[in-house]
PDB file of N, CA and C in Angstrom:
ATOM      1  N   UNK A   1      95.311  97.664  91.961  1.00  0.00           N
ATOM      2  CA  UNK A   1      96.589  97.028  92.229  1.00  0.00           C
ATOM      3  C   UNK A   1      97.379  96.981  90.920  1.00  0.00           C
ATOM      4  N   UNK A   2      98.714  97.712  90.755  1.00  0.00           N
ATOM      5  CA  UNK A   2      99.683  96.903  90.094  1.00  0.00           C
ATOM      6  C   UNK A   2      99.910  96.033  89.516  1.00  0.00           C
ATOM      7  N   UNK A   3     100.273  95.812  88.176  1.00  0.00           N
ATOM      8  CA  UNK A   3     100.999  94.773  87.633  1.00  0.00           C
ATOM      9  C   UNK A   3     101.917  94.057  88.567  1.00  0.00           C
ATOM     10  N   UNK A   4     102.802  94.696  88.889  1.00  0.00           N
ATOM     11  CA  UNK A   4     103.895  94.168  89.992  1.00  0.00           C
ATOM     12  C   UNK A   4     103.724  93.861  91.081  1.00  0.00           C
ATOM     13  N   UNK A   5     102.410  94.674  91.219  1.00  0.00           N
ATOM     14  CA  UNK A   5     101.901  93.749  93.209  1.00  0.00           C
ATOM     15  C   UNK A   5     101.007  92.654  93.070  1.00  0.00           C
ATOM     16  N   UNK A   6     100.390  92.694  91.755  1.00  0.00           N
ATOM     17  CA  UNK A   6      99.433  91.518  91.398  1.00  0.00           C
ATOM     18  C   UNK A   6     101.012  89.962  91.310  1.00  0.00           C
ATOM     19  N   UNK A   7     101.984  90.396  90.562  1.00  0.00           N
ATOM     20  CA  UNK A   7     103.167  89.205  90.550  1.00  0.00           C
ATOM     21  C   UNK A   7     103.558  89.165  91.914  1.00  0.00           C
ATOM     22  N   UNK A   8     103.252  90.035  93.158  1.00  0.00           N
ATOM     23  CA  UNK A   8     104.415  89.478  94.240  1.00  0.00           C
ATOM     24  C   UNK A   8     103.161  88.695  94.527  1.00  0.00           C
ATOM     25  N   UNK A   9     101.767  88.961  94.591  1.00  0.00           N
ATOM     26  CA  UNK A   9     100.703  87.987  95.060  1.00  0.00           C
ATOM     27  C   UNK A   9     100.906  86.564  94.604  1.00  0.00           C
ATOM     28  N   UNK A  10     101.184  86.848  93.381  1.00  0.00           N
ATOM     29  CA  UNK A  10     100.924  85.368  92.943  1.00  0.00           C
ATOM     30  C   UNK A  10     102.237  84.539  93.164  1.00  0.00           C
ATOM     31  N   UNK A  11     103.707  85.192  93.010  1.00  0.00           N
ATOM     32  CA  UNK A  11     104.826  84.648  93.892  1.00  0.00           C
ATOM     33  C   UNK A  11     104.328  83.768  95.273  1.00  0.00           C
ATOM     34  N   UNK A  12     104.068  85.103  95.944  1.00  0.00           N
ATOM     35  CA  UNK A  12     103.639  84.534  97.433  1.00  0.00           C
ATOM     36  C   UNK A  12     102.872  83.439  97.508  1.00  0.00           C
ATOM     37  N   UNK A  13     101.806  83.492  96.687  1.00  0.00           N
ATOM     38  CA  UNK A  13     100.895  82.322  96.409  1.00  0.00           C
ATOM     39  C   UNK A  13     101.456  81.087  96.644  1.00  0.00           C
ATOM     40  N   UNK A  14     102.461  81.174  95.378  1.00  0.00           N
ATOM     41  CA  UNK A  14     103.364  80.358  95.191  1.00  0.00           C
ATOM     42  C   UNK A  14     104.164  79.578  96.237  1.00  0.00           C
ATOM     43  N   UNK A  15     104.100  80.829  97.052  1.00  0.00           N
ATOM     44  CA  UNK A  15     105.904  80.058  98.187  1.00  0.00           C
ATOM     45  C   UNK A  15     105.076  79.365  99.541  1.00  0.00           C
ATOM     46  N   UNK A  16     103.973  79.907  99.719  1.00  0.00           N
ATOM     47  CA  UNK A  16     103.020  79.425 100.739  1.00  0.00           C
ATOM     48  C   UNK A  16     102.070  78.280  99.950  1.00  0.00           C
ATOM     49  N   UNK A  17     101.782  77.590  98.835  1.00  0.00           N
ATOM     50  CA  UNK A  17     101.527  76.257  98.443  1.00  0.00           C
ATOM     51  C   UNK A  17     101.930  75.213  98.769  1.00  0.00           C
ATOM     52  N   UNK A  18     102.940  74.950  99.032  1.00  0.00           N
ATOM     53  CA  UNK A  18     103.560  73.540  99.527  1.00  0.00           C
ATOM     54  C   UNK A  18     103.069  73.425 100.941  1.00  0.00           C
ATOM     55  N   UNK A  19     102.559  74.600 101.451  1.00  0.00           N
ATOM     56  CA  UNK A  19     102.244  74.422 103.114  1.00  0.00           C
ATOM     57  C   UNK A  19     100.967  73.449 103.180  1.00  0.00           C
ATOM     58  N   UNK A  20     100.097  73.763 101.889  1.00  0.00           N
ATOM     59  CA  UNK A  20      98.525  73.286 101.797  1.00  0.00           C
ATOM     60  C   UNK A  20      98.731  72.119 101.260  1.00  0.00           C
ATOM     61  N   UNK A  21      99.370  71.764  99.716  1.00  0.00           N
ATOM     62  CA  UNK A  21      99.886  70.559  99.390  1.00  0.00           C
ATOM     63  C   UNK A  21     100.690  69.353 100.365  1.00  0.00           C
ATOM     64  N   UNK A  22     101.119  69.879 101.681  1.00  0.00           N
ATOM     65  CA  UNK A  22     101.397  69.000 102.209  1.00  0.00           C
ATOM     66  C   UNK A  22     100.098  67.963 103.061  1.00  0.00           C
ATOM     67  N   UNK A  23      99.130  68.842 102.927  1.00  0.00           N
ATOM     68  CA  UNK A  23      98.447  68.305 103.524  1.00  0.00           C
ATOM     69  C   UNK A  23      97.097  67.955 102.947  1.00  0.00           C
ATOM     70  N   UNK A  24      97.459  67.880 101.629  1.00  0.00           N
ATOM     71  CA  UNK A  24      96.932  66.865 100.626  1.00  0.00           C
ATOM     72  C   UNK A  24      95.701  67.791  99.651  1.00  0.00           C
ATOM     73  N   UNK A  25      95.817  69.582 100.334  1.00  0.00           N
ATOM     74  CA  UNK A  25      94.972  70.321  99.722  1.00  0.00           C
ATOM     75  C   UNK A  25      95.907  71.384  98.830  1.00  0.00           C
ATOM     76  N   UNK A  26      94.859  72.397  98.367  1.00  0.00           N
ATOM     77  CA  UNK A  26      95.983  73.420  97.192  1.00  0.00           C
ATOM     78  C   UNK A  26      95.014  74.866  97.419  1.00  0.00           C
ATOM     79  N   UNK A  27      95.500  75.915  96.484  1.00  0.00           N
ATOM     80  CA  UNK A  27      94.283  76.590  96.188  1.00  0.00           C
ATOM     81  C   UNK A  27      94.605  77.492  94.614  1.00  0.00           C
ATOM     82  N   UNK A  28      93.704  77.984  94.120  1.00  0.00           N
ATOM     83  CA  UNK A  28      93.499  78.432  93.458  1.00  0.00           C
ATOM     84  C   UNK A  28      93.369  79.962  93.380  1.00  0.00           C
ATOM     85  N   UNK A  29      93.903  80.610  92.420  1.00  0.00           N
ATOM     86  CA  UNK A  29      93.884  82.195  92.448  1.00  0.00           C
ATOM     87  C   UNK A  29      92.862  82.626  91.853  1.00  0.00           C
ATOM     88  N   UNK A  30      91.603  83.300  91.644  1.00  0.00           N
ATOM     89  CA  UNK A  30      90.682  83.154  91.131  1.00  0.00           C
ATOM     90  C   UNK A  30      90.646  85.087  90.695  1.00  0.00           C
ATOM     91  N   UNK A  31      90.826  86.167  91.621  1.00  0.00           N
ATOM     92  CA  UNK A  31      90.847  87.149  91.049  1.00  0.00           C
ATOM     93  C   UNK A  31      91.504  88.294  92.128  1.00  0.00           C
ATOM     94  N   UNK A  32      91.692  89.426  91.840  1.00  0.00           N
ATOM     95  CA  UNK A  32      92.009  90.660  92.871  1.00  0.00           C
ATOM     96  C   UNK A  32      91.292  91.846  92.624  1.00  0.00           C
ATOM     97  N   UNK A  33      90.240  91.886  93.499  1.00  0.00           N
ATOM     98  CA  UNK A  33      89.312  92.847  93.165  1.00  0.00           C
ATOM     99  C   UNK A  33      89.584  94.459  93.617  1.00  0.00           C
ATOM    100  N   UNK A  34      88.999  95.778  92.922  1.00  0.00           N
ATOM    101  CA  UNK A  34      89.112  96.544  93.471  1.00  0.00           C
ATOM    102  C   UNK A  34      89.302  97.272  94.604  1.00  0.00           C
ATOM    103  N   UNK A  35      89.210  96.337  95.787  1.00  0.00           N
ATOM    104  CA  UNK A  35      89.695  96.424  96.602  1.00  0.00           C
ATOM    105  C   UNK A  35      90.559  95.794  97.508  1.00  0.00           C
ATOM    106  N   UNK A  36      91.347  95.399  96.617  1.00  0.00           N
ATOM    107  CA  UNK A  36      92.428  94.863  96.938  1.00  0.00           C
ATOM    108  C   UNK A  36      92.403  93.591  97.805  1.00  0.00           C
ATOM    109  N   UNK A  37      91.257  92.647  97.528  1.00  0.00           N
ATOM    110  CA  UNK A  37      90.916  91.531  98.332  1.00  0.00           C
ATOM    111  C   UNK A  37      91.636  90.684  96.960  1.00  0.00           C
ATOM    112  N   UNK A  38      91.769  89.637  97.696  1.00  0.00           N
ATOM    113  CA  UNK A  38      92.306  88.225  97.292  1.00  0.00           C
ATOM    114  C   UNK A  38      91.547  87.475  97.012  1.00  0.00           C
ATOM    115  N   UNK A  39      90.803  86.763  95.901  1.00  0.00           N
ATOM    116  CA  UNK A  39      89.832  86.058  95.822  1.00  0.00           C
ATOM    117  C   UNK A  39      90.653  84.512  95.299  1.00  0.00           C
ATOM    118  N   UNK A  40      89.850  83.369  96.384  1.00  0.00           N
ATOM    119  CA  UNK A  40      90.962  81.779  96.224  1.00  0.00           C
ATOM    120  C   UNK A  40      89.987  81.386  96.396  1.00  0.00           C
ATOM    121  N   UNK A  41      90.151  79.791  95.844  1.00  0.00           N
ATOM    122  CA  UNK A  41      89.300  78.802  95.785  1.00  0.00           C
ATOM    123  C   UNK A  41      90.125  77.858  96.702  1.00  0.00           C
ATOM    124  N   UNK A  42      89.852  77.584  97.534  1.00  0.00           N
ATOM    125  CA  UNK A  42      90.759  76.342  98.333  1.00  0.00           C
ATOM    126  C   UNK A  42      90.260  74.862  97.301  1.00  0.00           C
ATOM    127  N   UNK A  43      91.467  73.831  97.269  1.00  0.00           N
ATOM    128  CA  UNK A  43      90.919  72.875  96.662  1.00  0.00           C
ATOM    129  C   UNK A  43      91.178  71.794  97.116  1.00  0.00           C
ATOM    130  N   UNK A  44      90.992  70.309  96.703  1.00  0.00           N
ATOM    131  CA  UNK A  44      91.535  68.595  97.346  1.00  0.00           C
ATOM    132  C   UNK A  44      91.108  69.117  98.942  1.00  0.00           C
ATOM    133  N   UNK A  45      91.921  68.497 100.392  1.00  0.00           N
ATOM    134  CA  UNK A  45      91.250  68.527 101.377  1.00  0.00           C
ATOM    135  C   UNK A  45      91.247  69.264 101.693  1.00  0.00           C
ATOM    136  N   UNK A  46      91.626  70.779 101.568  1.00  0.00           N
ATOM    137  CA  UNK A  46      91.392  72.119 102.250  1.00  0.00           C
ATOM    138  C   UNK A  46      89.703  72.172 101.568  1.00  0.00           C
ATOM    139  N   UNK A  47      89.256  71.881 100.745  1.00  0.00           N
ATOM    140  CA  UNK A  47      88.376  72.425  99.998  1.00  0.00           C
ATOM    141  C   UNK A  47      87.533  72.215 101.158  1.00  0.00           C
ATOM    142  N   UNK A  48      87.478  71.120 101.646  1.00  0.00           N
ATOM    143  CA  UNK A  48      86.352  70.316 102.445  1.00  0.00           C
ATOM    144  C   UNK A  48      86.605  70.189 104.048  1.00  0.00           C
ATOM    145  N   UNK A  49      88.177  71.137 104.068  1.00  0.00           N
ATOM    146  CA  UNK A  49      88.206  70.732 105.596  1.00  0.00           C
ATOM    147  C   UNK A  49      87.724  72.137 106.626  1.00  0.00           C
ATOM    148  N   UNK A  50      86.709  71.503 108.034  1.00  0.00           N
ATOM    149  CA  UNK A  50      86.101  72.781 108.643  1.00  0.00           C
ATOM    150  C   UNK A  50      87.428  73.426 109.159  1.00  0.00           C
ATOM    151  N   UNK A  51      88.341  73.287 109.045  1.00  0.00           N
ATOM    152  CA  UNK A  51      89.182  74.795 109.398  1.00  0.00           C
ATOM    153  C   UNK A  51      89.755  75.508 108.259  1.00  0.00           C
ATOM    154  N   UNK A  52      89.393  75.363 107.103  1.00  0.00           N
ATOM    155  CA  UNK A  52      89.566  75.857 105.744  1.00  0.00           C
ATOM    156  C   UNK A  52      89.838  77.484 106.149  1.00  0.00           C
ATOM    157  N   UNK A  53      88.482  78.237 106.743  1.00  0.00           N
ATOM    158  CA  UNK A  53      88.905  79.503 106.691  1.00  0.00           C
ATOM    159  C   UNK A  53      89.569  79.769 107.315  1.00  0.00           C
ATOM    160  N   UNK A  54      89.620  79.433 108.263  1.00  0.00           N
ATOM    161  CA  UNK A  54      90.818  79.519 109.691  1.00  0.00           C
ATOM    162  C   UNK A  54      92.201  79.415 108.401  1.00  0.00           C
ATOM    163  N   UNK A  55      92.766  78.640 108.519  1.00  0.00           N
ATOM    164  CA  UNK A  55      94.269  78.723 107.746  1.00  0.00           C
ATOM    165  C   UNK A  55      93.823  79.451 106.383  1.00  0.00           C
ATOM    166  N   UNK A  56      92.724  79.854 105.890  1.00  0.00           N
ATOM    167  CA  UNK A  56      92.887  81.553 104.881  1.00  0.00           C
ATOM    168  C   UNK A  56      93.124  82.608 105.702  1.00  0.00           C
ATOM    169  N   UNK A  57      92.706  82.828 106.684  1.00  0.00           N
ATOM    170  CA  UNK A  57      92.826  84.148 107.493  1.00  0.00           C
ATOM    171  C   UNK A  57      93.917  83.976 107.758  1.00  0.00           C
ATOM    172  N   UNK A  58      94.126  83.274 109.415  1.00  0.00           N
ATOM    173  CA  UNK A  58      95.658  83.257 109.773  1.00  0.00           C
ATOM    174  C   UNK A  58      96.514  82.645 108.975  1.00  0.00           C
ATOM    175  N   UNK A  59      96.736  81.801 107.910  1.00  0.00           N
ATOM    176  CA  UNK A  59      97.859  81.367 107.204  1.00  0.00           C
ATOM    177  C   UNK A  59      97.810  82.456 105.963  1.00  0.00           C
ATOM    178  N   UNK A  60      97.431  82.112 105.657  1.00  0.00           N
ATOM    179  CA  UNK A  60      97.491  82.980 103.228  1.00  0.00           C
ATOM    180  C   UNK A  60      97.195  84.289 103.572  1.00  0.00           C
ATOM    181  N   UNK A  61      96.035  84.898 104.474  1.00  0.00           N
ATOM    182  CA  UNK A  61      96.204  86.062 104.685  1.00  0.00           C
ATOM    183  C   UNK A  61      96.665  86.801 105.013  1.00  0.00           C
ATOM    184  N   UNK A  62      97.090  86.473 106.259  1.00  0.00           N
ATOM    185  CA  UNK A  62      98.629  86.847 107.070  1.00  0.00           C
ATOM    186  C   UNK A  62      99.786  86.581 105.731  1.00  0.00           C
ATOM    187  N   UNK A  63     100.158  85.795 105.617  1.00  0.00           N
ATOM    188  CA  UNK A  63     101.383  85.560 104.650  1.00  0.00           C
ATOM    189  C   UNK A  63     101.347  86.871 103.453  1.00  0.00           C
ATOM    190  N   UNK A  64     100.214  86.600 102.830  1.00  0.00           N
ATOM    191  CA  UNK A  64     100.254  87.671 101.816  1.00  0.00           C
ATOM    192  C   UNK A  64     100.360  88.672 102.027  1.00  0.00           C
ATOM    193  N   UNK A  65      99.853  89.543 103.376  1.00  0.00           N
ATOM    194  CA  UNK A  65      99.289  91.008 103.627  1.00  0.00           C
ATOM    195  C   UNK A  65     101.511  91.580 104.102  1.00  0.00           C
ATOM    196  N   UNK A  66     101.811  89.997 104.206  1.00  0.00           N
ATOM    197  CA  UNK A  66     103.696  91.039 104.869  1.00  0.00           C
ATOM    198  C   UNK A  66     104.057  90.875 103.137  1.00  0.00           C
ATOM    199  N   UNK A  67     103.893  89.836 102.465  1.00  0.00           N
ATOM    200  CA  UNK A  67     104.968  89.948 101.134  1.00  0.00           C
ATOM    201  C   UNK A  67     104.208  91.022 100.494  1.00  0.00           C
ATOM    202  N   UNK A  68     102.718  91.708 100.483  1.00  0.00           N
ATOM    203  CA  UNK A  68     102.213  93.285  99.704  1.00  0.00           C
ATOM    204  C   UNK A  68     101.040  93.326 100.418  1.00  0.00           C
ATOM    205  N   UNK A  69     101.808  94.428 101.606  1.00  0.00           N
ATOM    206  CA  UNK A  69     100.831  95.173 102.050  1.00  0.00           C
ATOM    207  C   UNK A  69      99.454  95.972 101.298  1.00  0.00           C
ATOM    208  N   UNK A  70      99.981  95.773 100.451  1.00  0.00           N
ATOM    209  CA  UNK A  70      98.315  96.267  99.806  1.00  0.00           C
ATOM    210  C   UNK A  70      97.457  95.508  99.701  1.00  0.00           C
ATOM    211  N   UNK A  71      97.313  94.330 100.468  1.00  0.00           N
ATOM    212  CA  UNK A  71      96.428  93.131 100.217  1.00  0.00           C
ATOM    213  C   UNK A  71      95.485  93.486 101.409  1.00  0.00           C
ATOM    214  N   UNK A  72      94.136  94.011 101.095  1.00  0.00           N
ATOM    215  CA  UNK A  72      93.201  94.335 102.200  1.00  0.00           C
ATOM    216  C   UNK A  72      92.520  93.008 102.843  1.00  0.00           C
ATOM    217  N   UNK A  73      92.227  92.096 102.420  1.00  0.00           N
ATOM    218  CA  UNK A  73      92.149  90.377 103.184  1.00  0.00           C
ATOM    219  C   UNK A  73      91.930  89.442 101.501  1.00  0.00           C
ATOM    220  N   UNK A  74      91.762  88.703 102.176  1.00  0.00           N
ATOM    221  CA  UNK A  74      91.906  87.237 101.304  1.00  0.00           C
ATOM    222  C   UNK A  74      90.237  86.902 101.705  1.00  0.00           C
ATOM    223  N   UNK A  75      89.939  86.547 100.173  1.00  0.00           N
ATOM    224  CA  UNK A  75      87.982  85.938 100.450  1.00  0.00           C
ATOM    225  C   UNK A  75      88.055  84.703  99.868  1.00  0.00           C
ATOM    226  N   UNK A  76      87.556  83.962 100.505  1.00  0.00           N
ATOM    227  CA  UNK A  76      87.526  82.216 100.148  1.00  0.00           C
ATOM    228  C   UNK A  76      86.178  82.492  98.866  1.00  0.00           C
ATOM    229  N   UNK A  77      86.656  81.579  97.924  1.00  0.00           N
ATOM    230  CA  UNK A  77      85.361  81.479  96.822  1.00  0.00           C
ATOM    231  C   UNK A  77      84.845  80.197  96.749  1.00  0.00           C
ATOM    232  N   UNK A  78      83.862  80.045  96.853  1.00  0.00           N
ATOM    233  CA  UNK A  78      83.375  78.266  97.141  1.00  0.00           C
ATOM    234  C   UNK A  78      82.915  78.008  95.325  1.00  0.00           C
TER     235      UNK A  78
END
């Protein structure tokens, strides 16, 4: 990945945070591996809540994969 697709990731990151912070959790960017996976640490109550992966897949993953399609999925890091 790009310099420049690694910044729209972390933009995006960015613009989809307040969705998790509202609800009292966050996450963390932790790395983008060779294959173009997303590696996050969910943190505060996402860290601990059982639908954690559920809103990585359908929320952050979805979100990220339209702002750079080169994002092959998003992997939760505990």
């Amino acid at each position: 990945m790009t310099k420049e697709q690694e910044k729209t990731v972390l933009e995006a990151l960015d613009m989809f945070r307040p969705q998790l912070q509202a609800d009292g959790g966050d996450m963390e960017f932790v790395s983008i591996d060779d294959q173009n996976r997303v590696h996050l640490r969910l943190t505060g109550a996402c860290g601990s809540c059982p639908m954690a992966l559920m809103t990585l897949k359908m929320g952050v993953e979805r979100y990220l994969k339209d702002a750079c399609p080169e994002v092959s999925e998003v992997v939760q890091e505990l």
